[in-house]
PDB file of N, CA and C in Angstrom:
ATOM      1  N   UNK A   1      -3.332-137.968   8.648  1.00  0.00           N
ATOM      2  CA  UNK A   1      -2.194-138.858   8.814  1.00  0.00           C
ATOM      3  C   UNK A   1      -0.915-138.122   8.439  1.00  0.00           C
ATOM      4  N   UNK A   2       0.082-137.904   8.967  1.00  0.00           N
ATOM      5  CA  UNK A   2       1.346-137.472   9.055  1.00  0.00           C
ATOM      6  C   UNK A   2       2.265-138.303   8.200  1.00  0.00           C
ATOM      7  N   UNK A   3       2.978-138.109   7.150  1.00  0.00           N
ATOM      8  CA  UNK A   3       3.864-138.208   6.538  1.00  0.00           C
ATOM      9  C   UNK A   3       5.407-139.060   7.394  1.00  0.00           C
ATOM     10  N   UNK A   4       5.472-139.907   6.931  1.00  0.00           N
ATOM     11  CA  UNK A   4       6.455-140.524   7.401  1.00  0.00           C
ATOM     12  C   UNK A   4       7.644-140.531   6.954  1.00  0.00           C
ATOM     13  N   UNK A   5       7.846-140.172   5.518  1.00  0.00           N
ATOM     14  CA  UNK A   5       9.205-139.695   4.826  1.00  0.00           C
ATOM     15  C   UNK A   5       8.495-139.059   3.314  1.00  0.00           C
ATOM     16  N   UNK A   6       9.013-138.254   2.712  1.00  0.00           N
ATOM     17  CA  UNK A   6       9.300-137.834   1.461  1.00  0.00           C
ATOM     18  C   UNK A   6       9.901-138.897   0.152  1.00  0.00           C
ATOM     19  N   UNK A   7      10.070-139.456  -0.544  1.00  0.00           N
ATOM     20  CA  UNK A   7      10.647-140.135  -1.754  1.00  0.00           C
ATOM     21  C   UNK A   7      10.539-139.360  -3.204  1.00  0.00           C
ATOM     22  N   UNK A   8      11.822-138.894  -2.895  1.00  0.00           N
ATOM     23  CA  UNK A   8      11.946-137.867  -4.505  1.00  0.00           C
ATOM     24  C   UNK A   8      12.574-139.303  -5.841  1.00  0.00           C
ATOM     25  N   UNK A   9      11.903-139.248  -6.691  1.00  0.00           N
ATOM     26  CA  UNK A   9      12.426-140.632  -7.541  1.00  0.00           C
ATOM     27  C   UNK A   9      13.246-139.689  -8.929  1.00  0.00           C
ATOM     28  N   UNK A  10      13.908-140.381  -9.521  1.00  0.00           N
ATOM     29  CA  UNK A  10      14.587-140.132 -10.575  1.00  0.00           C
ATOM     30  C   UNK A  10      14.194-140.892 -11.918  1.00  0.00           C
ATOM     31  N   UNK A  11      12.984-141.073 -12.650  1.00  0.00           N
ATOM     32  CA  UNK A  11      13.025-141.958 -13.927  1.00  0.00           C
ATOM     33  C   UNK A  11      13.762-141.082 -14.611  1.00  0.00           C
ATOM     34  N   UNK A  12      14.045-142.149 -16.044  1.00  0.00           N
ATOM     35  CA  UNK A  12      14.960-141.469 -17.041  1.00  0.00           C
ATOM     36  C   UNK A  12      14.250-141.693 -18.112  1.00  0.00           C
ATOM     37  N   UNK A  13      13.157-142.298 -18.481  1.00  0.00           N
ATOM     38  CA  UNK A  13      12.359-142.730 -19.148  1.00  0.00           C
ATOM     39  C   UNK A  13      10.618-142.339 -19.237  1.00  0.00           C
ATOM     40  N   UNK A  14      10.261-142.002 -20.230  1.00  0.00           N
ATOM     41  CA  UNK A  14       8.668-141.836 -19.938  1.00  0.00           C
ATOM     42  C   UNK A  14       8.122-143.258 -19.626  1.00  0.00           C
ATOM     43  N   UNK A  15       8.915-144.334 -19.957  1.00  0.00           N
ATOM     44  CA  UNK A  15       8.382-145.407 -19.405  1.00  0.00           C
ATOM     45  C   UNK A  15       8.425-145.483 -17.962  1.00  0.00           C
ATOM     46  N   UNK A  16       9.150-145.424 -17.309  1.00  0.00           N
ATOM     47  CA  UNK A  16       9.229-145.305 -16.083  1.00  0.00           C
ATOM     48  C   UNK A  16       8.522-144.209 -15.365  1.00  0.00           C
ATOM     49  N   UNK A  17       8.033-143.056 -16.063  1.00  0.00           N
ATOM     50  CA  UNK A  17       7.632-142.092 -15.717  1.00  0.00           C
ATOM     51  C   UNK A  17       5.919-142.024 -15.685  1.00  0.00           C
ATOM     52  N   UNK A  18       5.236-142.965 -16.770  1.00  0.00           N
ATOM     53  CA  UNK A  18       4.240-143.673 -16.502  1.00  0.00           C
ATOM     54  C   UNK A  18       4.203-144.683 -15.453  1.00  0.00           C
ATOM     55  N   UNK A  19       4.689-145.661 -15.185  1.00  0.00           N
ATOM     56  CA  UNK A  19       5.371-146.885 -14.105  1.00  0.00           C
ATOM     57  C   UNK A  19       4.748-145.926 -13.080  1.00  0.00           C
ATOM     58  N   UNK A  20       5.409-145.068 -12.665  1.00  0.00           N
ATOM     59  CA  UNK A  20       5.515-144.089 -11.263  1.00  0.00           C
ATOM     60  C   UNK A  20       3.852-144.072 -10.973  1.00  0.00           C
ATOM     61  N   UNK A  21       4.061-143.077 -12.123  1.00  0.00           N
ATOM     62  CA  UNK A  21       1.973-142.004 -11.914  1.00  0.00           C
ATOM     63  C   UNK A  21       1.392-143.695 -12.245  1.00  0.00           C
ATOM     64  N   UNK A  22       1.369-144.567 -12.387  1.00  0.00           N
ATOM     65  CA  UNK A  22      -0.035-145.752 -12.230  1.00  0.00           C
ATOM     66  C   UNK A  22       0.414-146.451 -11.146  1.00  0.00           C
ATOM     67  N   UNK A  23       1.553-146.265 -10.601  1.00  0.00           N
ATOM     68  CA  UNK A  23       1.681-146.928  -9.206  1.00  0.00           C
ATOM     69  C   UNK A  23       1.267-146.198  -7.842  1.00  0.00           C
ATOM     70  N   UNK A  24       1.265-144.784  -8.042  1.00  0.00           N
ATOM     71  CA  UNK A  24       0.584-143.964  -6.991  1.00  0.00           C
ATOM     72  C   UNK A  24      -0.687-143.803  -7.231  1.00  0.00           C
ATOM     73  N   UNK A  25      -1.032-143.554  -8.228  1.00  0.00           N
ATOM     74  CA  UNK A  25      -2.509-143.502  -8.213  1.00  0.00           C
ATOM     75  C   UNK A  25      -3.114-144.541  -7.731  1.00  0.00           C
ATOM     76  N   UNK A  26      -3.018-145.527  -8.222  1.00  0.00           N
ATOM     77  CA  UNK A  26      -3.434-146.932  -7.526  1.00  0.00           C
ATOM     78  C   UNK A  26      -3.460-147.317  -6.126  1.00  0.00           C
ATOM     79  N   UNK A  27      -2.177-146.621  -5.658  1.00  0.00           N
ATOM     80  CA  UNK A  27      -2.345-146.419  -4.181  1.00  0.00           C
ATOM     81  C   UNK A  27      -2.656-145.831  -3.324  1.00  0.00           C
ATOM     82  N   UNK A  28      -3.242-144.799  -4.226  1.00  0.00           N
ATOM     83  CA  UNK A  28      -3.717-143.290  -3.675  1.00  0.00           C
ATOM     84  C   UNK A  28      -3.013-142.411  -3.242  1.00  0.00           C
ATOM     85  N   UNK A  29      -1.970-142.439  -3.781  1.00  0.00           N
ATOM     86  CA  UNK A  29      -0.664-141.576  -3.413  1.00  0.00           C
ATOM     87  C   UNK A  29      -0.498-140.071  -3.474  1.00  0.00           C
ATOM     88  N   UNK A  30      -0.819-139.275  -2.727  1.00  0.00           N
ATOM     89  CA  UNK A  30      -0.654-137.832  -3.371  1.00  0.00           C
ATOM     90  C   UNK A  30       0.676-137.442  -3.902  1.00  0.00           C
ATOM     91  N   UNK A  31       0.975-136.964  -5.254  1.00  0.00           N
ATOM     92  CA  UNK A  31       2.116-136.882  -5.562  1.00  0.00           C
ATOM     93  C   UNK A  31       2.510-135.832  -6.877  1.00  0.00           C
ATOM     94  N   UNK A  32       3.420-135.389  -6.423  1.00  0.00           N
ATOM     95  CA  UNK A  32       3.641-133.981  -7.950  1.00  0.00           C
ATOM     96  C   UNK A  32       4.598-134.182  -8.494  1.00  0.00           C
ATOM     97  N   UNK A  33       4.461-133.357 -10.053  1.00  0.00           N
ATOM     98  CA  UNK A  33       5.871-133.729 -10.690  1.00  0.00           C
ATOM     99  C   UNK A  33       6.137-132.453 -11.434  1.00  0.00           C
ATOM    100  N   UNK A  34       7.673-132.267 -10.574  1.00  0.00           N
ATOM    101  CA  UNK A  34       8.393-131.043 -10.986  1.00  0.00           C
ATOM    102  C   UNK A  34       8.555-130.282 -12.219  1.00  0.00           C
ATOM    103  N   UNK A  35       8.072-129.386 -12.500  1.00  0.00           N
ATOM    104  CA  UNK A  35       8.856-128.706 -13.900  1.00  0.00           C
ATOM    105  C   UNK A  35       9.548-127.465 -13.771  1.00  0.00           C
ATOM    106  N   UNK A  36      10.488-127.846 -12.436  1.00  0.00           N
ATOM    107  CA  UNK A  36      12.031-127.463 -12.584  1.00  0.00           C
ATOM    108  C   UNK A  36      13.142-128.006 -13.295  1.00  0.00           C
ATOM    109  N   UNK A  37      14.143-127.232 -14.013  1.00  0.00           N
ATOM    110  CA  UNK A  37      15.193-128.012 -14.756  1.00  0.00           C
ATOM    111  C   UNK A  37      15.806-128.270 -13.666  1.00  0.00           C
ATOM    112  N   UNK A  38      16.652-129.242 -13.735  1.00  0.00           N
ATOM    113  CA  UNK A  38      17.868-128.929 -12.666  1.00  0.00           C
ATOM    114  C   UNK A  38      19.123-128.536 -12.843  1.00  0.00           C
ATOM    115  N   UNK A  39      19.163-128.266 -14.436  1.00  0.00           N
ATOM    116  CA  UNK A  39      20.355-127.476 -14.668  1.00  0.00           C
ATOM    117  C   UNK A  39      19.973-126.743 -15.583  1.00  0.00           C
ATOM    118  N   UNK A  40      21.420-125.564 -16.055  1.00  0.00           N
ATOM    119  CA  UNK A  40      21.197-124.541 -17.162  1.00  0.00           C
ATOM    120  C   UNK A  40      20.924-124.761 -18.331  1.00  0.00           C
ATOM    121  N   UNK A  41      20.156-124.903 -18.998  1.00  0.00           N
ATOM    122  CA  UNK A  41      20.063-125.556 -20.482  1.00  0.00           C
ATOM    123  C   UNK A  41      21.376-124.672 -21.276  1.00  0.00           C
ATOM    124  N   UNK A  42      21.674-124.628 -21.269  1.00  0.00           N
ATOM    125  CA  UNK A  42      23.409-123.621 -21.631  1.00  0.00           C
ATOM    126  C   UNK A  42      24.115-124.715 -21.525  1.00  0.00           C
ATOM    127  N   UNK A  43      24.263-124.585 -20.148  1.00  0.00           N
ATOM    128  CA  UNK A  43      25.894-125.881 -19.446  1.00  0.00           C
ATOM    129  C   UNK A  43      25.211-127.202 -20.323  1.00  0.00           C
ATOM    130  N   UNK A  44      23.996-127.624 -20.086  1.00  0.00           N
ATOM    131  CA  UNK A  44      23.901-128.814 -20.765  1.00  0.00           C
ATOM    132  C   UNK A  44      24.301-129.082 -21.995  1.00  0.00           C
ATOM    133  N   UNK A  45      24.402-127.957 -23.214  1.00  0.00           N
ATOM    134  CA  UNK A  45      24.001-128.096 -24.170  1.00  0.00           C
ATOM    135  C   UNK A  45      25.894-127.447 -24.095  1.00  0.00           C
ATOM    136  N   UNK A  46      26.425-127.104 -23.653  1.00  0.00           N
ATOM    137  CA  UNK A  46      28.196-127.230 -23.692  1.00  0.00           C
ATOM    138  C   UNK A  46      28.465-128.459 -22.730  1.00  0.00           C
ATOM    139  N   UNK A  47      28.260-129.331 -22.234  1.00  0.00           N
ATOM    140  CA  UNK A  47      28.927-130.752 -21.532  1.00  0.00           C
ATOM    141  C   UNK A  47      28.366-131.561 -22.794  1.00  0.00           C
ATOM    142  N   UNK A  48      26.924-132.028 -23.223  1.00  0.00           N
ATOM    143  CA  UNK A  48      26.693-132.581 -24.310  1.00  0.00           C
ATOM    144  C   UNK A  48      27.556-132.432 -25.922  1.00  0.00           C
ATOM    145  N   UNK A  49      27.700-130.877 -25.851  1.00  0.00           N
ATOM    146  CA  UNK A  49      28.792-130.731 -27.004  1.00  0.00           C
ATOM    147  C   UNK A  49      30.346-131.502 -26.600  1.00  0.00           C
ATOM    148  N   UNK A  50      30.558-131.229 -25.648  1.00  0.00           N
ATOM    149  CA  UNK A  50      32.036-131.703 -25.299  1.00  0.00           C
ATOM    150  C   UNK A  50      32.293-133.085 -25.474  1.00  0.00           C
ATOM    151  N   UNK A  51      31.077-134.033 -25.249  1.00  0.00           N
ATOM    152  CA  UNK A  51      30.880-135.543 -25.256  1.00  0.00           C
ATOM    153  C   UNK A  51      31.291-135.950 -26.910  1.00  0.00           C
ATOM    154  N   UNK A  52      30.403-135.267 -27.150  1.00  0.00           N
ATOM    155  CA  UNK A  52      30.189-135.512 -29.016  1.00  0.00           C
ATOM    156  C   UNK A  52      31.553-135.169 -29.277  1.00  0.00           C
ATOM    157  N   UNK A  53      32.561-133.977 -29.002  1.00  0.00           N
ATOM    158  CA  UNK A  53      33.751-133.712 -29.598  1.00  0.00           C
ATOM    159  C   UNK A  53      34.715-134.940 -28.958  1.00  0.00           C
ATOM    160  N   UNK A  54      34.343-135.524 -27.478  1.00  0.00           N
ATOM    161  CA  UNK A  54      35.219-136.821 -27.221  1.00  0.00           C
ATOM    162  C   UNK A  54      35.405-137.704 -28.327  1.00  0.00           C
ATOM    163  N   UNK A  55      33.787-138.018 -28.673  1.00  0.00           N
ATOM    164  CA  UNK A  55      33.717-139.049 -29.260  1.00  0.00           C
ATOM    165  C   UNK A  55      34.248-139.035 -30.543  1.00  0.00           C
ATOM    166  N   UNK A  56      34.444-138.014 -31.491  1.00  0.00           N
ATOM    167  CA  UNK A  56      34.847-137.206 -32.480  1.00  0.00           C
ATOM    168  C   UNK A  56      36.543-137.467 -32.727  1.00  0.00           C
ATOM    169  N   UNK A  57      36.910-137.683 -31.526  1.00  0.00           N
ATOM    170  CA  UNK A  57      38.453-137.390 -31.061  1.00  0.00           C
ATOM    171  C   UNK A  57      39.282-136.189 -30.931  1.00  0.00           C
ATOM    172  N   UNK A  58      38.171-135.316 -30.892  1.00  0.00           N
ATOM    173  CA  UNK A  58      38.779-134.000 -30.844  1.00  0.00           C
ATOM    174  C   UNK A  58      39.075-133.469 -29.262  1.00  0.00           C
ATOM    175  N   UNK A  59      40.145-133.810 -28.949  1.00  0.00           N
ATOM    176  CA  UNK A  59      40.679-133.956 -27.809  1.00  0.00           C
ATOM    177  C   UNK A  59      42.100-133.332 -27.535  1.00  0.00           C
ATOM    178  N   UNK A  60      42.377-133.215 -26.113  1.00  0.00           N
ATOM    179  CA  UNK A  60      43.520-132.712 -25.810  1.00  0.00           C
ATOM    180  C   UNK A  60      44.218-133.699 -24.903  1.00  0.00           C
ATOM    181  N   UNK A  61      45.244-134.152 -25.543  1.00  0.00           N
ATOM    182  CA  UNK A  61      45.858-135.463 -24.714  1.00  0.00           C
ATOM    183  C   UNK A  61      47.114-134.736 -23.864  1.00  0.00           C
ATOM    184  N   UNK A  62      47.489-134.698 -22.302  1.00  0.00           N
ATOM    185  CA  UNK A  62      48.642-134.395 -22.195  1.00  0.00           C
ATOM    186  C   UNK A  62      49.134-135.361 -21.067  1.00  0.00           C
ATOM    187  N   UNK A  63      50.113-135.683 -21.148  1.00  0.00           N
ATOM    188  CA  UNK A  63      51.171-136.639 -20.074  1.00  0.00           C
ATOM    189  C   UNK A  63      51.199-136.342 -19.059  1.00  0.00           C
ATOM    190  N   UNK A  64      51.272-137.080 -18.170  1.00  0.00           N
ATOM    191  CA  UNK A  64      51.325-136.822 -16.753  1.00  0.00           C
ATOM    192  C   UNK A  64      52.547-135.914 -16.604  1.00  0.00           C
ATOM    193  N   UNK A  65      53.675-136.261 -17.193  1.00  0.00           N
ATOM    194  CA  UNK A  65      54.852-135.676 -16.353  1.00  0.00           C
ATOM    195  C   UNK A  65      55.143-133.916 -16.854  1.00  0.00           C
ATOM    196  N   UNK A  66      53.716-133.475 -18.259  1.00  0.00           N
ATOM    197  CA  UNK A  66      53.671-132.625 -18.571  1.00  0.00           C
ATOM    198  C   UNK A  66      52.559-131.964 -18.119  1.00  0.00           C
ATOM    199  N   UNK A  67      51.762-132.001 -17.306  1.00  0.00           N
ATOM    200  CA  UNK A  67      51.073-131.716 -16.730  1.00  0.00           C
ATOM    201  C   UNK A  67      50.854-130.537 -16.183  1.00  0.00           C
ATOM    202  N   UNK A  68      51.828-130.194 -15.209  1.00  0.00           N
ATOM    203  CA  UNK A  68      51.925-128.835 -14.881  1.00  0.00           C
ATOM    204  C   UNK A  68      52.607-127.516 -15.733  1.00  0.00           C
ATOM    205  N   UNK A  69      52.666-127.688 -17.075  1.00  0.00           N
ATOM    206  CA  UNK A  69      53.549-127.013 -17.532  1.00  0.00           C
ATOM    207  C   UNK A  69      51.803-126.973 -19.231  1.00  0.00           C
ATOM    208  N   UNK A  70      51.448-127.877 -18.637  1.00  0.00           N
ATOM    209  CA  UNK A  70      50.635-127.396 -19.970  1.00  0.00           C
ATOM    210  C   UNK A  70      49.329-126.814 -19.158  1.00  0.00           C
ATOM    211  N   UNK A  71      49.013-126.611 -17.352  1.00  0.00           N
ATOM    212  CA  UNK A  71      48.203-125.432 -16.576  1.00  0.00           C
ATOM    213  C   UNK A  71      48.424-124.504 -16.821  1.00  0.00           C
ATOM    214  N   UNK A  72      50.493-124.241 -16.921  1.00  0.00           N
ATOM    215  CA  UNK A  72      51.354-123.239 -16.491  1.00  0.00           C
ATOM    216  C   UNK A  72      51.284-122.728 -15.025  1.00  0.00           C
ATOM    217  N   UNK A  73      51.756-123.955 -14.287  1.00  0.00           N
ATOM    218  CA  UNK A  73      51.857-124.256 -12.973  1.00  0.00           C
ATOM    219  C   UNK A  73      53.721-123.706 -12.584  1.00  0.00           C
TER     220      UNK A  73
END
């Protein structure tokens, strides 16, 4: 039997990630699960830092009408 579409899913949860694998199995679903990252564990671990310094308030506030002068545009 020929494949009629692909469905790549996204859980965020091992709950959901169980959910998945007992809903295919049950249906007899042939199905794999990736252990590709999809990003650099680097960049993650500098965007995650950057969050924490938001939240921190360690921030750089600048005005719109200063804007190009704090690029050095």
């Amino acid at each position: 039997m020929n494949t009629q579409g692909i469905f790549i899913a996204h859980p965020r949860t091992l709950e959901q990630i169980n959910a998945l694998q007992a809903f295919t199995q049950a249906l007899k679903i042939r199905f794999e699960i990736s252990k590709e990252e999809n990003y650099n564990p680097a960049f993650v671990e500098k965007v995650l830092e950057s969050r924490q310094q938001a939240k921190e308030g360690k921030v750089t506030r600048v005005e719109k009408e200063n804007l190009k002068e704090f690029l050095g545009l």
